[in-house]
N, C-alpha and C. Protein backbone atom coordinates (compact mmCIF):
# COMPACT_ATOMS: atom_id res chain seq x y z
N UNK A 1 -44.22 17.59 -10.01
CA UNK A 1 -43.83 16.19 -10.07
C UNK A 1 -45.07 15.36 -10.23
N UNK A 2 -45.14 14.16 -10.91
CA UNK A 2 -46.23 13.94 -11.01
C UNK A 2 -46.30 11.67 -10.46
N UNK A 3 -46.33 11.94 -8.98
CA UNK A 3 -46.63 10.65 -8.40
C UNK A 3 -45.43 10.62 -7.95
N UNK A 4 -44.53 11.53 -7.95
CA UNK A 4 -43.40 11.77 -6.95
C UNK A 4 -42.32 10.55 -6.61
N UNK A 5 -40.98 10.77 -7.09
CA UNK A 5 -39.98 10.31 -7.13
C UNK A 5 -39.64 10.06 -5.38
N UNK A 6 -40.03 10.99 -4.94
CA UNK A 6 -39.21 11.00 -3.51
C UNK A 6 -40.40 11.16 -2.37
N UNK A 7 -41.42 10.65 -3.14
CA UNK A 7 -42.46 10.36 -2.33
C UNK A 7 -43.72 11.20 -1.40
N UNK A 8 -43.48 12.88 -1.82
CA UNK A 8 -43.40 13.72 -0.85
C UNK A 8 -44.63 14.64 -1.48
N UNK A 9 -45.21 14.36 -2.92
CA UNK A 9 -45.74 15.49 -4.05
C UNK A 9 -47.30 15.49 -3.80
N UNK A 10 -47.94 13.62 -3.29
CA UNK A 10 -49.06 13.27 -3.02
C UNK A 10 -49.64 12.65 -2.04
N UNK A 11 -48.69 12.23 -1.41
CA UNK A 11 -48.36 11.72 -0.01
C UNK A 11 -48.41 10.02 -0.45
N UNK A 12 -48.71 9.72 -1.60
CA UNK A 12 -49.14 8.19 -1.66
C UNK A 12 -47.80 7.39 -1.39
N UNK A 13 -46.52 8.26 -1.40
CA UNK A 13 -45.18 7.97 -1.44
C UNK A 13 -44.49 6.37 -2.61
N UNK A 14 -45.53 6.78 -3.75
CA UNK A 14 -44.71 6.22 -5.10
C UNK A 14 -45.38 4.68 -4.84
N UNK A 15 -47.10 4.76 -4.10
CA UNK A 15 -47.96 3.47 -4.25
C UNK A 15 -48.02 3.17 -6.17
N UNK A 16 -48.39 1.64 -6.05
CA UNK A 16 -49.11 1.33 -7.22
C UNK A 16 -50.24 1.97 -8.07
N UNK A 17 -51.21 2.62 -6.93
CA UNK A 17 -51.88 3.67 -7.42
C UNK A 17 -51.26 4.85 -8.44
N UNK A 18 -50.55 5.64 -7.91
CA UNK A 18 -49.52 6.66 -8.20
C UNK A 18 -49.66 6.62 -9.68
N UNK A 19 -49.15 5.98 -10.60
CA UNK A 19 -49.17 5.32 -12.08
C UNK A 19 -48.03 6.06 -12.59
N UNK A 20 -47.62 6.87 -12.09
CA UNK A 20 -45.72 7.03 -12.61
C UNK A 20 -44.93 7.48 -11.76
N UNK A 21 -44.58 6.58 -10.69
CA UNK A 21 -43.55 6.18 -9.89
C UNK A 21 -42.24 6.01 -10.33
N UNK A 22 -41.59 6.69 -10.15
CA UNK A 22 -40.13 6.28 -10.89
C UNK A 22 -39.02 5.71 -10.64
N UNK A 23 -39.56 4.82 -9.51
CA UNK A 23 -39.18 3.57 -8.86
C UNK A 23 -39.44 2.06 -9.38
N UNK A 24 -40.27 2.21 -10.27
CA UNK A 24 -40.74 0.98 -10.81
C UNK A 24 -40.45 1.13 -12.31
N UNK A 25 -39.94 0.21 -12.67
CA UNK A 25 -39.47 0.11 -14.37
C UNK A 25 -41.18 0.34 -15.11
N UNK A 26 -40.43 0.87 -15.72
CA UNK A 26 -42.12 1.56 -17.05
C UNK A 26 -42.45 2.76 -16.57
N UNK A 27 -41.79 3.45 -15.52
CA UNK A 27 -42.71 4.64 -14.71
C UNK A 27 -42.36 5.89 -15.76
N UNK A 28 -42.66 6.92 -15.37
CA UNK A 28 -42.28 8.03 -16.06
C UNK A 28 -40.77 8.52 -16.44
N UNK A 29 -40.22 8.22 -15.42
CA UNK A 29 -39.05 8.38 -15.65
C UNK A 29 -37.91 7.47 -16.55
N UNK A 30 -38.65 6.38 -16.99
CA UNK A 30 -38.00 5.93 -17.75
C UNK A 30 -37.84 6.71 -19.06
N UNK A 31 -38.83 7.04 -19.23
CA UNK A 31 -38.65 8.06 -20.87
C UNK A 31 -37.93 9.91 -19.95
N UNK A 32 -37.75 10.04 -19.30
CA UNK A 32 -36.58 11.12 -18.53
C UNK A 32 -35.56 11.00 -19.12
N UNK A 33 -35.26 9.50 -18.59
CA UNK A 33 -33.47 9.13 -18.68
C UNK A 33 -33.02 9.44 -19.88
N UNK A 34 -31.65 10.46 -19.69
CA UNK A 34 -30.79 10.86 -20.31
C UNK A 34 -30.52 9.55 -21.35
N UNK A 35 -29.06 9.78 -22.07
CA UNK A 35 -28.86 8.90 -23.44
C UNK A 35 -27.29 8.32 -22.03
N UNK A 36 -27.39 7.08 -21.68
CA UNK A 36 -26.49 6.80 -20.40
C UNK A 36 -26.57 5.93 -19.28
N UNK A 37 -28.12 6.91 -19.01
CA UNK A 37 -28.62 6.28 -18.12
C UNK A 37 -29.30 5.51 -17.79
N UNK A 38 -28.97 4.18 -16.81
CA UNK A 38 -29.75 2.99 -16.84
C UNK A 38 -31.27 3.20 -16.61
N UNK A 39 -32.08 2.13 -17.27
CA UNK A 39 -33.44 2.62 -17.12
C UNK A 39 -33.79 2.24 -15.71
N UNK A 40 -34.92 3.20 -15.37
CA UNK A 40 -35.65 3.01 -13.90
C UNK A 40 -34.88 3.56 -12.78
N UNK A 41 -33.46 4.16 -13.35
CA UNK A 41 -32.97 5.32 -12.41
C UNK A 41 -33.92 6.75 -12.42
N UNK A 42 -33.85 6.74 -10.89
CA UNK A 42 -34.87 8.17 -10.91
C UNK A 42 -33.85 9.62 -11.34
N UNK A 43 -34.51 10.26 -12.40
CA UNK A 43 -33.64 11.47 -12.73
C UNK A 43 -33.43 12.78 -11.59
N UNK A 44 -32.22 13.36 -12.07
CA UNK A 44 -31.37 14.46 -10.87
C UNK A 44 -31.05 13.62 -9.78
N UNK A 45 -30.73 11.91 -9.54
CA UNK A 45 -29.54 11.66 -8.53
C UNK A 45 -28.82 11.05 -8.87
N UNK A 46 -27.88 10.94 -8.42
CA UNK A 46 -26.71 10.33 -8.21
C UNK A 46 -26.59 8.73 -8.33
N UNK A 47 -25.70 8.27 -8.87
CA UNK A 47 -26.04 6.41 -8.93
C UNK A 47 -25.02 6.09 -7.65
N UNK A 48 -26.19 4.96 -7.14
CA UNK A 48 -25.69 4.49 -5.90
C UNK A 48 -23.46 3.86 -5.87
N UNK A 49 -23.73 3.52 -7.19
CA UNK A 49 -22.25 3.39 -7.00
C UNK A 49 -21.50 4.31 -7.91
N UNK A 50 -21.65 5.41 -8.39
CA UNK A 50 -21.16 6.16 -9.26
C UNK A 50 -21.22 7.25 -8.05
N UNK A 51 -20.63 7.79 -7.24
CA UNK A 51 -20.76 9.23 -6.97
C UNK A 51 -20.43 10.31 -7.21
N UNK A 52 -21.14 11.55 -7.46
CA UNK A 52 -20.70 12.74 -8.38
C UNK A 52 -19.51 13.34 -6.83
N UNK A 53 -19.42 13.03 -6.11
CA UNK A 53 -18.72 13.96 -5.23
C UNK A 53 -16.80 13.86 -5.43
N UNK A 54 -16.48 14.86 -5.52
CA UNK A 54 -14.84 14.73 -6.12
C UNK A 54 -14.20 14.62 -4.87
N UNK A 55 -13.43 13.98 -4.59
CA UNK A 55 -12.04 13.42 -3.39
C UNK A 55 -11.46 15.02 -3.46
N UNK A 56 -10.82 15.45 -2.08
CA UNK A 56 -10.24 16.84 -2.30
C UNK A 56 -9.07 17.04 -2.09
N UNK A 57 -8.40 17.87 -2.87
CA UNK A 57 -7.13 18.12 -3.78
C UNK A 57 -6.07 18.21 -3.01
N UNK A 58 -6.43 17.76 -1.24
CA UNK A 58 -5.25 17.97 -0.38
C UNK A 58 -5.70 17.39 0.76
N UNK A 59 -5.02 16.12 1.03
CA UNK A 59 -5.52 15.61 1.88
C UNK A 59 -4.97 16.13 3.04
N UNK A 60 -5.65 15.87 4.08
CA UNK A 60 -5.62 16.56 5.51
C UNK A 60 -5.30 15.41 6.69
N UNK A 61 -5.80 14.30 6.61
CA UNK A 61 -6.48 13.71 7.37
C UNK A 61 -5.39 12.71 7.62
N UNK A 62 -4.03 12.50 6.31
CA UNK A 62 -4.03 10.97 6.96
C UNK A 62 -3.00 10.97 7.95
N UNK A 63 -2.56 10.13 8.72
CA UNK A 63 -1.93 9.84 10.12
C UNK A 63 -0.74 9.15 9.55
N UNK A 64 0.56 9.63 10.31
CA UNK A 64 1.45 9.17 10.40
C UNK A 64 2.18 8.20 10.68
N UNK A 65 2.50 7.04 10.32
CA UNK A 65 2.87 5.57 10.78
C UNK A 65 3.09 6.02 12.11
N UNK A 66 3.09 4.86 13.09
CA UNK A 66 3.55 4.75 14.24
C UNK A 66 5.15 4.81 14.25
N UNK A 67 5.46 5.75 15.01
CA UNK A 67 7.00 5.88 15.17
C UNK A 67 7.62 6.39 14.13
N UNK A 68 6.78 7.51 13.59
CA UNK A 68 7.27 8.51 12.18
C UNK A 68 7.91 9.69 13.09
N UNK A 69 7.85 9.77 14.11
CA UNK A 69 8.68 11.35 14.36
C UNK A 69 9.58 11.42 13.66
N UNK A 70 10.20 12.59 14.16
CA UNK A 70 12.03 12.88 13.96
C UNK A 70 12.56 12.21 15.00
N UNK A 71 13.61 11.30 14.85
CA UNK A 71 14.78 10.70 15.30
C UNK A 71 15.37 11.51 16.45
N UNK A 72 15.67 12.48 15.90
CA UNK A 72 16.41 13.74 16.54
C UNK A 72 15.29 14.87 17.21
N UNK A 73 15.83 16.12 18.08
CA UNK A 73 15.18 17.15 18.49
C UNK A 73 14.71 17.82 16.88
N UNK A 74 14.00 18.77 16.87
CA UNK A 74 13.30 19.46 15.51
C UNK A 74 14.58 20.64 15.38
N UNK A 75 15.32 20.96 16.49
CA UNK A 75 16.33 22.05 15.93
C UNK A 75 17.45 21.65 15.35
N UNK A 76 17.70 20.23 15.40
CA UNK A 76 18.92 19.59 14.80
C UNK A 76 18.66 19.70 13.65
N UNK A 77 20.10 19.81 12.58
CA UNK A 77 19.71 19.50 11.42
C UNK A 77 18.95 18.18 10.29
N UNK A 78 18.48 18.81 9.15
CA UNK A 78 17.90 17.45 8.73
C UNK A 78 18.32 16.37 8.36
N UNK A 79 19.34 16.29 8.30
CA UNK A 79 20.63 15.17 7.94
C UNK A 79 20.45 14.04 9.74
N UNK A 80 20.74 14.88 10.56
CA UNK A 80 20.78 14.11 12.06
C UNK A 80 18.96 13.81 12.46
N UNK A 81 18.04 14.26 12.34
CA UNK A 81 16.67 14.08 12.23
C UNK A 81 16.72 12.72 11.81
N UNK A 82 17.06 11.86 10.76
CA UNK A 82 16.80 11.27 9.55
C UNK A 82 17.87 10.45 9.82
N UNK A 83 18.57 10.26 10.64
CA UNK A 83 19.86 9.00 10.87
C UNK A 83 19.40 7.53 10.51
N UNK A 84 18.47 7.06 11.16
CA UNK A 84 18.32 5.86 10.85
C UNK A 84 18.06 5.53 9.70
N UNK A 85 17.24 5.92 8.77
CA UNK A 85 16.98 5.97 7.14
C UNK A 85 18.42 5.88 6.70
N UNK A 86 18.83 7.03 6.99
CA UNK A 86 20.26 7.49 6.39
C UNK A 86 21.23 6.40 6.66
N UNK A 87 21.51 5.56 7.82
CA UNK A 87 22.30 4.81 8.04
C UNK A 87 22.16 3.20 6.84
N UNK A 88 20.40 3.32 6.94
CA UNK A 88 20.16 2.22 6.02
C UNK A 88 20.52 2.21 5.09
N UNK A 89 20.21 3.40 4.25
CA UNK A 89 20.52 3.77 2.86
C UNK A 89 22.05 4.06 2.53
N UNK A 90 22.79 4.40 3.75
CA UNK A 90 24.48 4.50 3.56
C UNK A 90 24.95 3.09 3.41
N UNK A 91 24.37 2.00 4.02
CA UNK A 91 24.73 0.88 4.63
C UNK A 91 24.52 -0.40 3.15
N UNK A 92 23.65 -0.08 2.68
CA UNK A 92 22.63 -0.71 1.20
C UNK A 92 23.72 0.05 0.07
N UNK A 93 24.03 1.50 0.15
CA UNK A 93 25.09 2.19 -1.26
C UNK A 93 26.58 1.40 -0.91
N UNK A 94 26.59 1.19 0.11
CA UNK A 94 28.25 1.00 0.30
C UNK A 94 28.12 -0.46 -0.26
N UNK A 95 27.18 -1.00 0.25
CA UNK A 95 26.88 -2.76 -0.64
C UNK A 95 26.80 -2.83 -2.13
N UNK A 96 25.81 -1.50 -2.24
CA UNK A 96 25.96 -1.80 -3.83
C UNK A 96 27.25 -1.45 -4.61
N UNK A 97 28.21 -0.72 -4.27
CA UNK A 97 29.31 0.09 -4.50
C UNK A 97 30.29 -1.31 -4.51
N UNK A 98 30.45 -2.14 -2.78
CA UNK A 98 30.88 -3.17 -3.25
C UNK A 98 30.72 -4.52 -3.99
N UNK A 99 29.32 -4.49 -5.19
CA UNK A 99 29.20 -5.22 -6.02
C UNK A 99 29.81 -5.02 -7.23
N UNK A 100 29.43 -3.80 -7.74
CA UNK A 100 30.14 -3.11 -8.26
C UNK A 100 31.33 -3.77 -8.88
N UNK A 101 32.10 -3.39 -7.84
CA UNK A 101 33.41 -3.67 -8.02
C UNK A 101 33.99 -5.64 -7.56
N UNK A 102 32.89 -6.06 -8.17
CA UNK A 102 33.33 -7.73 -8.17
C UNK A 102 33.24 -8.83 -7.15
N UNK A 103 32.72 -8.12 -5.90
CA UNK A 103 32.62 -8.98 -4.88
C UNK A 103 31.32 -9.02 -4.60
N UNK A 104 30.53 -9.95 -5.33
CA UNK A 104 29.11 -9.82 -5.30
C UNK A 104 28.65 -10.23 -3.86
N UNK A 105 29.35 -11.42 -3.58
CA UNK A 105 28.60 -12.20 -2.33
C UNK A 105 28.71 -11.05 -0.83
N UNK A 106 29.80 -10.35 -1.01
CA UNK A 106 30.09 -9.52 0.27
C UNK A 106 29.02 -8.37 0.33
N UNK A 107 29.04 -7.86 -0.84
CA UNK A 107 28.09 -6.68 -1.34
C UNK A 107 26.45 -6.99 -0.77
N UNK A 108 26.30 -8.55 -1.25
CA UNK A 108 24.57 -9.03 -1.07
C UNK A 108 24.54 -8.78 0.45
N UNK A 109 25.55 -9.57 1.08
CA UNK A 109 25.40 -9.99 2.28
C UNK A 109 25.51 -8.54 3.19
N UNK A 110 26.49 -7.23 2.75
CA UNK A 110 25.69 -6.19 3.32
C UNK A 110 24.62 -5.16 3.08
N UNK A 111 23.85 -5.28 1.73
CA UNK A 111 22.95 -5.09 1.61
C UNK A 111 21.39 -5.81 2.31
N UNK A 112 21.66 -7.03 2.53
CA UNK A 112 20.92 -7.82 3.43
C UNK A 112 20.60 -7.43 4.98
N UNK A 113 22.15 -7.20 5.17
CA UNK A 113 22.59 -7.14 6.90
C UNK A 113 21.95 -5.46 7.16
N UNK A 114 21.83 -4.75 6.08
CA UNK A 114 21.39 -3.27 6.42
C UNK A 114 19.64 -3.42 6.41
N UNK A 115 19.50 -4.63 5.66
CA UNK A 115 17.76 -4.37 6.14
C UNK A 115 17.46 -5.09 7.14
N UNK A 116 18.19 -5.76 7.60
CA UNK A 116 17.89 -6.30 8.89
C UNK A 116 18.26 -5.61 10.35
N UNK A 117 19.13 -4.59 9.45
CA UNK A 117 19.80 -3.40 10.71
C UNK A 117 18.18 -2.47 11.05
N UNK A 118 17.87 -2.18 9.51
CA UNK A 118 16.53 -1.21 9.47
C UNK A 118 15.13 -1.86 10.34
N UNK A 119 15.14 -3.27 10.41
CA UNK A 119 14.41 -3.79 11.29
C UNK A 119 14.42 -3.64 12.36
N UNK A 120 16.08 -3.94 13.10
CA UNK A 120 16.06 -3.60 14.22
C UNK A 120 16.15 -2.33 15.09
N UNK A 121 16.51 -1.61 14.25
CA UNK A 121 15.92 0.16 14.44
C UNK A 121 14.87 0.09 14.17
N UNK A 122 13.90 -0.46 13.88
CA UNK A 122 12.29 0.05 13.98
C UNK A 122 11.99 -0.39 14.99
N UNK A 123 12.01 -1.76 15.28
CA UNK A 123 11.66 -2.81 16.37
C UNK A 123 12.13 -1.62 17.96
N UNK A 124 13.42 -1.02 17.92
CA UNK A 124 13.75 -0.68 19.10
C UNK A 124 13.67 0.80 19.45
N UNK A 125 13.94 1.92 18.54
CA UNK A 125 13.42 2.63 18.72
C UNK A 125 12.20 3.34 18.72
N UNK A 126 11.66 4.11 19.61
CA UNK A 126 10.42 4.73 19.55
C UNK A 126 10.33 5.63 18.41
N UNK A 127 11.18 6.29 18.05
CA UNK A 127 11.00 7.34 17.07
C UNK A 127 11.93 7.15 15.51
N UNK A 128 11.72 6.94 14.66
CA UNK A 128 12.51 6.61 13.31
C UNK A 128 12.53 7.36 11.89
N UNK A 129 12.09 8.51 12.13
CA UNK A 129 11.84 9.07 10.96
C UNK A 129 11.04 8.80 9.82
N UNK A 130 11.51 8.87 8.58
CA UNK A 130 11.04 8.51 7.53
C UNK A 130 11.17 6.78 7.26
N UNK A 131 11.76 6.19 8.27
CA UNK A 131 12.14 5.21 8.19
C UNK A 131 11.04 4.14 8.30
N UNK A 132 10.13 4.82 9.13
CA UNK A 132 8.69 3.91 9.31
C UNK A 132 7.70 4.81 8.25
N UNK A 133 7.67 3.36 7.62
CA UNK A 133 6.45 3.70 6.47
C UNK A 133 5.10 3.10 6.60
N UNK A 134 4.76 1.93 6.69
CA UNK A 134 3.84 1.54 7.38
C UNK A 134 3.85 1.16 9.29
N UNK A 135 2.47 0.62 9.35
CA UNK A 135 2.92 -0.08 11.14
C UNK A 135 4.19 -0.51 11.14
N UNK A 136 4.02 -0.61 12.62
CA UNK A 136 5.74 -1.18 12.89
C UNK A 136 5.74 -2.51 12.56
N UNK A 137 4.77 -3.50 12.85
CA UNK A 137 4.46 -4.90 12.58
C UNK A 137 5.35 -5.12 11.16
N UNK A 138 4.38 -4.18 10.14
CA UNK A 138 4.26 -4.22 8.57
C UNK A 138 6.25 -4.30 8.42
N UNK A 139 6.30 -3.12 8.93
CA UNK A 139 8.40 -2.52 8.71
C UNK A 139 9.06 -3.45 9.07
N UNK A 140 8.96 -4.81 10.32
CA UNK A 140 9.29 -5.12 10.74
C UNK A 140 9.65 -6.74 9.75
N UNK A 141 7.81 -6.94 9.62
CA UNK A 141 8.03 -7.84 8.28
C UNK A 141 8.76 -8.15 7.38
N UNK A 142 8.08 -6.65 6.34
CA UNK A 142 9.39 -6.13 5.57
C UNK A 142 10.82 -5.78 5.33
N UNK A 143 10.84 -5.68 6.05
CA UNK A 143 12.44 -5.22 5.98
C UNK A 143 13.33 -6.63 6.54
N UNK A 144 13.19 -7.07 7.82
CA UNK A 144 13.66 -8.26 8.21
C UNK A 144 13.63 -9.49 6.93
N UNK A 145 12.22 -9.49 6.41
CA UNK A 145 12.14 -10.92 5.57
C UNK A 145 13.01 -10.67 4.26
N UNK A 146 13.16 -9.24 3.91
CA UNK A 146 13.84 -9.25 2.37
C UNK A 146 15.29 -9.06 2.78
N UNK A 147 15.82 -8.60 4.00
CA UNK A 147 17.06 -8.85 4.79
C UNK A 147 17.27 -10.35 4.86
N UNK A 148 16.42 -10.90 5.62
CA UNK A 148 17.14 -12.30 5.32
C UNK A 148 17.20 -12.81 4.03
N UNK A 149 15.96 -13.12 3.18
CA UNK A 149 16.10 -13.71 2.00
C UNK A 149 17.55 -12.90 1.38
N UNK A 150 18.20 -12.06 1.38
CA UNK A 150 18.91 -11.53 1.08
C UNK A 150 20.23 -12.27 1.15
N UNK A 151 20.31 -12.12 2.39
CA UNK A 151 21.38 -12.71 3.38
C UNK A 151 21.73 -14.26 2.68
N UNK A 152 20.42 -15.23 2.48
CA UNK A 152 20.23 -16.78 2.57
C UNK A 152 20.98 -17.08 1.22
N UNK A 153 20.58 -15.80 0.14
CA UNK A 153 20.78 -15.79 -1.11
C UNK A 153 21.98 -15.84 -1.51
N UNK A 154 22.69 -14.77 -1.12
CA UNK A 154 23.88 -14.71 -0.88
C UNK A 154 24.69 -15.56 -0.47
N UNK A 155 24.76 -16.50 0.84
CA UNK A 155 25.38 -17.26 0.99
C UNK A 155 25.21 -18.63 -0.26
N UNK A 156 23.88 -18.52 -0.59
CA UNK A 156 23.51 -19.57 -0.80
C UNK A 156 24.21 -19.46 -2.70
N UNK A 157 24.64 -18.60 -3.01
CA UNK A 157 25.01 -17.93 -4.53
C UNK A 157 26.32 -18.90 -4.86
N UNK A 158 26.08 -19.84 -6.48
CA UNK A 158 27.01 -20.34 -6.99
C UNK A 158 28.06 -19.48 -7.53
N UNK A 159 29.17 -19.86 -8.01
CA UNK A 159 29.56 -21.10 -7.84
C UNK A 159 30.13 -20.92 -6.14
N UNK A 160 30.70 -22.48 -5.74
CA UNK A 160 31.27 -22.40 -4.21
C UNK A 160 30.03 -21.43 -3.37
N UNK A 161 29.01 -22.02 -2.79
CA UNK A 161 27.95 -21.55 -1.87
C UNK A 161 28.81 -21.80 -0.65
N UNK A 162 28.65 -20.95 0.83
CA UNK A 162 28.97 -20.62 1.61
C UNK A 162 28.09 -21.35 2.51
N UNK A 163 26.95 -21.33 2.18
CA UNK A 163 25.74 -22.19 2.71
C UNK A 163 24.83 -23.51 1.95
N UNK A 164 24.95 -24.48 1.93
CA UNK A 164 24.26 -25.81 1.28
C UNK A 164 23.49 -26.23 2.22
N UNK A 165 22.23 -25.73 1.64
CA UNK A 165 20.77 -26.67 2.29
C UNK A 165 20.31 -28.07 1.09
N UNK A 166 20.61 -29.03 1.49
CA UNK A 166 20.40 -30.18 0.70
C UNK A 166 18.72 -30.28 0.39
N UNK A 167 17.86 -29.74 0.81
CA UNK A 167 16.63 -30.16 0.45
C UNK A 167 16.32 -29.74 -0.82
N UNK A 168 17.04 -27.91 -0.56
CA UNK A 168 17.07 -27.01 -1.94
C UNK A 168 17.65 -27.60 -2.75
N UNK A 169 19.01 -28.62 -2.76
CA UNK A 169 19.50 -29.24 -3.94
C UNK A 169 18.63 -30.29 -4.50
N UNK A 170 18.18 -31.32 -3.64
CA UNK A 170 17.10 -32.02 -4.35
C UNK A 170 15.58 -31.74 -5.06
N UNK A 171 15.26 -30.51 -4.28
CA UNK A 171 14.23 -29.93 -5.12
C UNK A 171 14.54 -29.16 -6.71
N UNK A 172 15.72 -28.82 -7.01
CA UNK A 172 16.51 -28.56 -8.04
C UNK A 172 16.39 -29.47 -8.98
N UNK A 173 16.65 -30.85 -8.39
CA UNK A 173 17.22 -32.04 -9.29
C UNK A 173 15.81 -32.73 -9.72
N UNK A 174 14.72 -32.58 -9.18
CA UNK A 174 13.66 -32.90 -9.11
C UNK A 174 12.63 -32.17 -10.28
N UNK A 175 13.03 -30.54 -9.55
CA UNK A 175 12.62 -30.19 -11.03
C UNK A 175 13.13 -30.01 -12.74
N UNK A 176 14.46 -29.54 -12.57
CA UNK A 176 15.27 -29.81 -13.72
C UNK A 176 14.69 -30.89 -14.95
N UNK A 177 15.46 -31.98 -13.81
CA UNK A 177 15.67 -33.34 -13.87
C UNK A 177 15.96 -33.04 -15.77
């Protein structure tokens, strides 16, 4: 090595003296660098934000939302494990099933009422299956806020609304106009 990249070849550890330091733009290593590489990178490492190291092909490590168990004991079947999911998702098909078939507002309003069911099965039980996907905070958010907006929507759905918030009508008329 000659005035040492890594400081170690002359002991001067890549001084001004040195005269090809490859820490300092113009040093030797600038005429090194590959056809790529930025100049005044020292050659054979790694770029500070480029790393050669590959992520591995199976992760191990990550942790299970809070309140991911099984629902159920592990000898029950996987159908009873998985109830609360299952109830959501029975509860959301039977809504969509009754849109389906022409009764939109009933349909919204239990598709709504099942994510707000899924809230309150997270909120109360300790254990929920697949049902907790993130923190409980996060599920709780989620699921409750697109349950209600759901719910609000629904009532709130022309023609003949079930629910009239007058502010929403004037902000309508306001923007339209």
């Amino acid at each position: 090595m000659n005035g040492s990249a890594n400081g170690s070849a002359n002991g001067a550890g890549g001084s001004a003296g040195s005269g090809g330091s490859a820490d300092r733009p113009g040093g030797s290593a600038d005429k090194a660098d590959g056809p790529g590489k930025p100049s005044g990178e020292p050659a054979g490492r790694a770029h500070a934000h480029g790393s050669t190291r590959r992520p591995p092909q199976v992760t191990q490590d990550t942790a299970r939302p809070e309140g991911g168990g099984r629902a159920a004991p592990g000898g029950a079947p996987a159908p009873a494990r998985q109830w609360p999911l299952l109830a959501v998702l029975g509860a959301t098909g039977l809504g969509l099933l009754i849109v389906a078939f022409d009764a939109f507002r009933v349909g919204a309003l239990i598709i709504g009422l099942a994510l707000i069911g899924g809230a309150v099965l997270r909120w109360t039980l300790p254990s929920v299956g697949m049902l907790a996907v993130r923190s409980r905070f996060t599920d709780l958010f989620v699921y409750g806020g697109l349950g209600l907006a759901i719910v609000l929507l629904a009532l709130m759905a022309q023609p003949h609304a079930w629910l009239k918030i007058p502010f929403l009508e004037d902000m309508l008329h306001f923007t339209v106009q």
